[in-house]
C-alpha atoms as a PDB file:
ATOM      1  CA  UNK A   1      99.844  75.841  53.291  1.00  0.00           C
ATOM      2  CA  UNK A   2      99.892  72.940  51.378  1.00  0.00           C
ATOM      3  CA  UNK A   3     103.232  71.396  50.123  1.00  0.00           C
ATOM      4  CA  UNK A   4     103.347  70.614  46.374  1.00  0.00           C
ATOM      5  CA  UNK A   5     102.055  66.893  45.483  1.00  0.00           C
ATOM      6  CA  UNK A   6     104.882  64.487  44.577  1.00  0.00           C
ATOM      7  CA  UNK A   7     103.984  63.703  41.546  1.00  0.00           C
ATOM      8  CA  UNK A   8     104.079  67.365  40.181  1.00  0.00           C
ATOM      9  CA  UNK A   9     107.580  67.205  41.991  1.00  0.00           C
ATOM     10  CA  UNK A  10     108.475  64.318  39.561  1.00  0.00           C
ATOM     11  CA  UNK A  11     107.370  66.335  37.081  1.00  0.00           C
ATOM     12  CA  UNK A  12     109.520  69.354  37.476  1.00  0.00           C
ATOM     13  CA  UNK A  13     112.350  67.571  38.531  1.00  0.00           C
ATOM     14  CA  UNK A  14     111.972  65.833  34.648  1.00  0.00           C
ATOM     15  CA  UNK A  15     111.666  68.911  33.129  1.00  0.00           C
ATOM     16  CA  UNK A  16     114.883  70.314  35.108  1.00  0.00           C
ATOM     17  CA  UNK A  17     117.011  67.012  33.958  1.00  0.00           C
ATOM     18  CA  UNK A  18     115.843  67.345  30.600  1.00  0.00           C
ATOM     19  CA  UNK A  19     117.355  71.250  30.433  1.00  0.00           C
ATOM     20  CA  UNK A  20     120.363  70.336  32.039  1.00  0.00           C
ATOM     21  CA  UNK A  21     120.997  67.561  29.431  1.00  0.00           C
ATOM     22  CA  UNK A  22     120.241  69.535  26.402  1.00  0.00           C
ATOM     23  CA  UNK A  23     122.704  72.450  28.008  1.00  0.00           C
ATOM     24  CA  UNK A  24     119.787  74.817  28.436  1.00  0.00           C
ATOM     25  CA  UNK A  25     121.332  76.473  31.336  1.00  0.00           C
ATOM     26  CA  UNK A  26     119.396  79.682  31.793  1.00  0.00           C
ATOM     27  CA  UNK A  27     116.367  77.694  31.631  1.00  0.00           C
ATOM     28  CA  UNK A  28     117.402  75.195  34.292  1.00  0.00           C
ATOM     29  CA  UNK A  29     118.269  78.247  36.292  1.00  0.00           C
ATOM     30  CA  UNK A  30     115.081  80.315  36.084  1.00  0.00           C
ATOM     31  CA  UNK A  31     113.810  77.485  36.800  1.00  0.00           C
ATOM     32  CA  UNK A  32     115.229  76.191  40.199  1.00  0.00           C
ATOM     33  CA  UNK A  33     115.136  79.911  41.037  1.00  0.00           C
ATOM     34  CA  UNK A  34     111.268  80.132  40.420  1.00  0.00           C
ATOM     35  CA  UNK A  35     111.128  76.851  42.431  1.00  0.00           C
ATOM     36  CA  UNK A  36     113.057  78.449  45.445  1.00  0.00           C
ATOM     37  CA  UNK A  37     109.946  80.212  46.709  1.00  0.00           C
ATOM     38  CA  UNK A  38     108.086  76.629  46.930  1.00  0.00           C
ATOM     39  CA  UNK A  39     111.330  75.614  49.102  1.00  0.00           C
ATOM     40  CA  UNK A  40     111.342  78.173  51.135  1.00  0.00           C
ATOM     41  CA  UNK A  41     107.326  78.268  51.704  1.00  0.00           C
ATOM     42  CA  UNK A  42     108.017  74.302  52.733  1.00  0.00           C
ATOM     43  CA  UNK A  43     111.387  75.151  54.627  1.00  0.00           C
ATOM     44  CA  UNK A  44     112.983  72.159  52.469  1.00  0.00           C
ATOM     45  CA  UNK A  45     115.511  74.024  52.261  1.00  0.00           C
ATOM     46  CA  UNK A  46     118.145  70.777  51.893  1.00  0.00           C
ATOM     47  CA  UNK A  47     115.899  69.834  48.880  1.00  0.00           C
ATOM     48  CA  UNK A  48     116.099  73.302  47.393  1.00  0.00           C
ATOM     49  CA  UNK A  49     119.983  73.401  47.974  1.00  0.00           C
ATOM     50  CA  UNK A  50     120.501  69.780  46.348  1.00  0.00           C
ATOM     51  CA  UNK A  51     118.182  70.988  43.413  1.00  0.00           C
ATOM     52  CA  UNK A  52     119.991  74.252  42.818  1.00  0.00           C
ATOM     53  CA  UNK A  53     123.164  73.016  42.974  1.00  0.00           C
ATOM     54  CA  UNK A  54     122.248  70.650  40.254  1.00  0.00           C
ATOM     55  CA  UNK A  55     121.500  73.032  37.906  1.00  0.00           C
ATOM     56  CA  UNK A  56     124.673  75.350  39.273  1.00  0.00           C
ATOM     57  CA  UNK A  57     126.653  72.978  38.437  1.00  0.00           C
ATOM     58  CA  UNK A  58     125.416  72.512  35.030  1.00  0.00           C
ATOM     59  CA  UNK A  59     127.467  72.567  31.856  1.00  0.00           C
ATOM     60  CA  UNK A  60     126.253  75.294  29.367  1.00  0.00           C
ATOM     61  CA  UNK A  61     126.248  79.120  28.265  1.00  0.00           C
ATOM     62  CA  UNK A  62     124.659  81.178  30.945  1.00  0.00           C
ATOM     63  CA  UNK A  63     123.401  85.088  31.848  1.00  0.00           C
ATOM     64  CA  UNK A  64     125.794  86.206  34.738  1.00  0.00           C
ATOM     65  CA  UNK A  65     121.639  87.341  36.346  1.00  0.00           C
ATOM     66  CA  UNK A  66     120.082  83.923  36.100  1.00  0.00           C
ATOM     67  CA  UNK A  67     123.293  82.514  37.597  1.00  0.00           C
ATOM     68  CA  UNK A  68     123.587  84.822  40.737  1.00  0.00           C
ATOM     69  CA  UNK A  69     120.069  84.750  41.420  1.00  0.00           C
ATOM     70  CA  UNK A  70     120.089  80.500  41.797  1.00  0.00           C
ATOM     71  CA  UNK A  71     123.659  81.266  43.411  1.00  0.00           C
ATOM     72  CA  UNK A  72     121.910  83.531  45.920  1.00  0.00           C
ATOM     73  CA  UNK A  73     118.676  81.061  46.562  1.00  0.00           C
ATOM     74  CA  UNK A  74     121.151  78.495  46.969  1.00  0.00           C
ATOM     75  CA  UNK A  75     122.726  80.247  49.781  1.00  0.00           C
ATOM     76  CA  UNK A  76     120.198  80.896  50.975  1.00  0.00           C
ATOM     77  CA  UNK A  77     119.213  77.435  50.908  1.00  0.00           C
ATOM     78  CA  UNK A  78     122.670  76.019  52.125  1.00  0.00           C
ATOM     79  CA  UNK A  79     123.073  78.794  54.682  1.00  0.00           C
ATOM     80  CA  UNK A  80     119.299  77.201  56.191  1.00  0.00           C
ATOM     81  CA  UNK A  81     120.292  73.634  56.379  1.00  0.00           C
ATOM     82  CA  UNK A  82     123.952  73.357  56.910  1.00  0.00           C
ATOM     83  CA  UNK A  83     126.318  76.202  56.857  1.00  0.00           C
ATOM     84  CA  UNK A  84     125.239  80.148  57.526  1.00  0.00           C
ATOM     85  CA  UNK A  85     128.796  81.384  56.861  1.00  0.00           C
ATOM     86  CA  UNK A  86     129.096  79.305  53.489  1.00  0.00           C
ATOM     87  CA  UNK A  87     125.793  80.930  52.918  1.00  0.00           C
ATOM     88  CA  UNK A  88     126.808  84.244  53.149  1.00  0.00           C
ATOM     89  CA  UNK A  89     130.373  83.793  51.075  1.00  0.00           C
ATOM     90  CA  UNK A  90     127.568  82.738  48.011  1.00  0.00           C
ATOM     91  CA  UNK A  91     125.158  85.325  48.405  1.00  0.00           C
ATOM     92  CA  UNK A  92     127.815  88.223  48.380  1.00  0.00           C
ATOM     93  CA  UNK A  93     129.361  86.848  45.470  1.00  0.00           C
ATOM     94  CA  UNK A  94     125.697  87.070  43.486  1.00  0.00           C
ATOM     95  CA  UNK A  95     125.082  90.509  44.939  1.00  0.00           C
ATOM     96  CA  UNK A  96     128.016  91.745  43.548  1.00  0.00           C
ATOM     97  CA  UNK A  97     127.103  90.279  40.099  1.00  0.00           C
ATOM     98  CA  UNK A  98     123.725  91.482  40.344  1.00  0.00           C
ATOM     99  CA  UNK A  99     124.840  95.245  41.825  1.00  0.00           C
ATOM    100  CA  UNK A 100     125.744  95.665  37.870  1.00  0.00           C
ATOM    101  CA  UNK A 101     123.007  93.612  36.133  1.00  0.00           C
ATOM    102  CA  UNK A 102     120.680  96.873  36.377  1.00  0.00           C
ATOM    103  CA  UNK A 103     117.566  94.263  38.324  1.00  0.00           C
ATOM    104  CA  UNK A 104     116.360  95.907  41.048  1.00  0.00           C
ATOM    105  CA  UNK A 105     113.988  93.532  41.649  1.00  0.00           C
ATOM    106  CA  UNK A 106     116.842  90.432  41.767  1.00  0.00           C
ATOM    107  CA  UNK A 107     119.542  92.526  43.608  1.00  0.00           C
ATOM    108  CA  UNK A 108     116.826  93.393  46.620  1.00  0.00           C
ATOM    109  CA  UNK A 109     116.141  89.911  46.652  1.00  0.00           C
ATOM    110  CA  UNK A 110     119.863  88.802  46.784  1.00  0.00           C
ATOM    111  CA  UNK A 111     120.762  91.687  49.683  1.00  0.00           C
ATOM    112  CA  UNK A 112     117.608  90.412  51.647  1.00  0.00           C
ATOM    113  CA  UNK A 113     118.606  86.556  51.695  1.00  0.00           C
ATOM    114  CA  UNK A 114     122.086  87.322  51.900  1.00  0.00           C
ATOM    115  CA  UNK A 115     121.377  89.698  55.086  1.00  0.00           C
ATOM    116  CA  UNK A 116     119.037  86.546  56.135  1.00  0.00           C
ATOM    117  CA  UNK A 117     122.021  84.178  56.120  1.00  0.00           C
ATOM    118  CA  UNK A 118     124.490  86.516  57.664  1.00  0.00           C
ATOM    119  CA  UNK A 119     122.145  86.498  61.113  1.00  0.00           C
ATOM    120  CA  UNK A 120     122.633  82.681  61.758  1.00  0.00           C
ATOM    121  CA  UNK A 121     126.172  82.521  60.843  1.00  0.00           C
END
């Protein structure tokens, strides 16, 4: 599979700074989140943690889903490039937000990479 061309990169990583400077949160989320499959896909998985901690760490109002689902790619992320059992502290703290968010689809995701991380810790 091909990796994404760098200048599309460029492009996405503009559009994420320009969310997190206007203190659109949720969309900088979704959006890193959406971008986590392209990470994984590519195993650049240090590139995918430095990118979702970006927009983690962003100042702003956010949905308690958007935020455990990055928080759970980022991991995921984390848990593939430096540090399983770090990985596995984050991803049970998103499954436990997303166990009452009603997303099935989000909280299967979050107990699959979070079961991921916890067999190379």
């Amino acid at each position: 599979m091909e990796r994404t061309p760098k200048p599309e990169l460029g492009n996405l990583k503009t559009a994420l700074d320009w969310h997190l400077e206007t203190g659109n949160i949720d969309a900088a989320l979704s959006m890193v989140s959406g971008m986590a499959w392209l990470w994984f896909v590519n195993s650049d998985f240090a590139e995918g943690a430095r990118w979702l901690a970006s927009a983690l760490d962003g100042e702003g109002i956010r949905h308690a889903e958007l935020h455990a689902t990055a928080l759970v790619w980022h991991g995921y992320c984390v848990g593939m490039s430096f540090s399983p059992a770090a990985a596995v502290v984050e991803c049970d703290e998103a499954i436990a937000v997303l166990r009452h968010s009603g997303d099935p689809v989000r909280l299967t995701e979050a107990l699959l990479l979070g079961r991921r991380a916890d067999t190379r810790s």
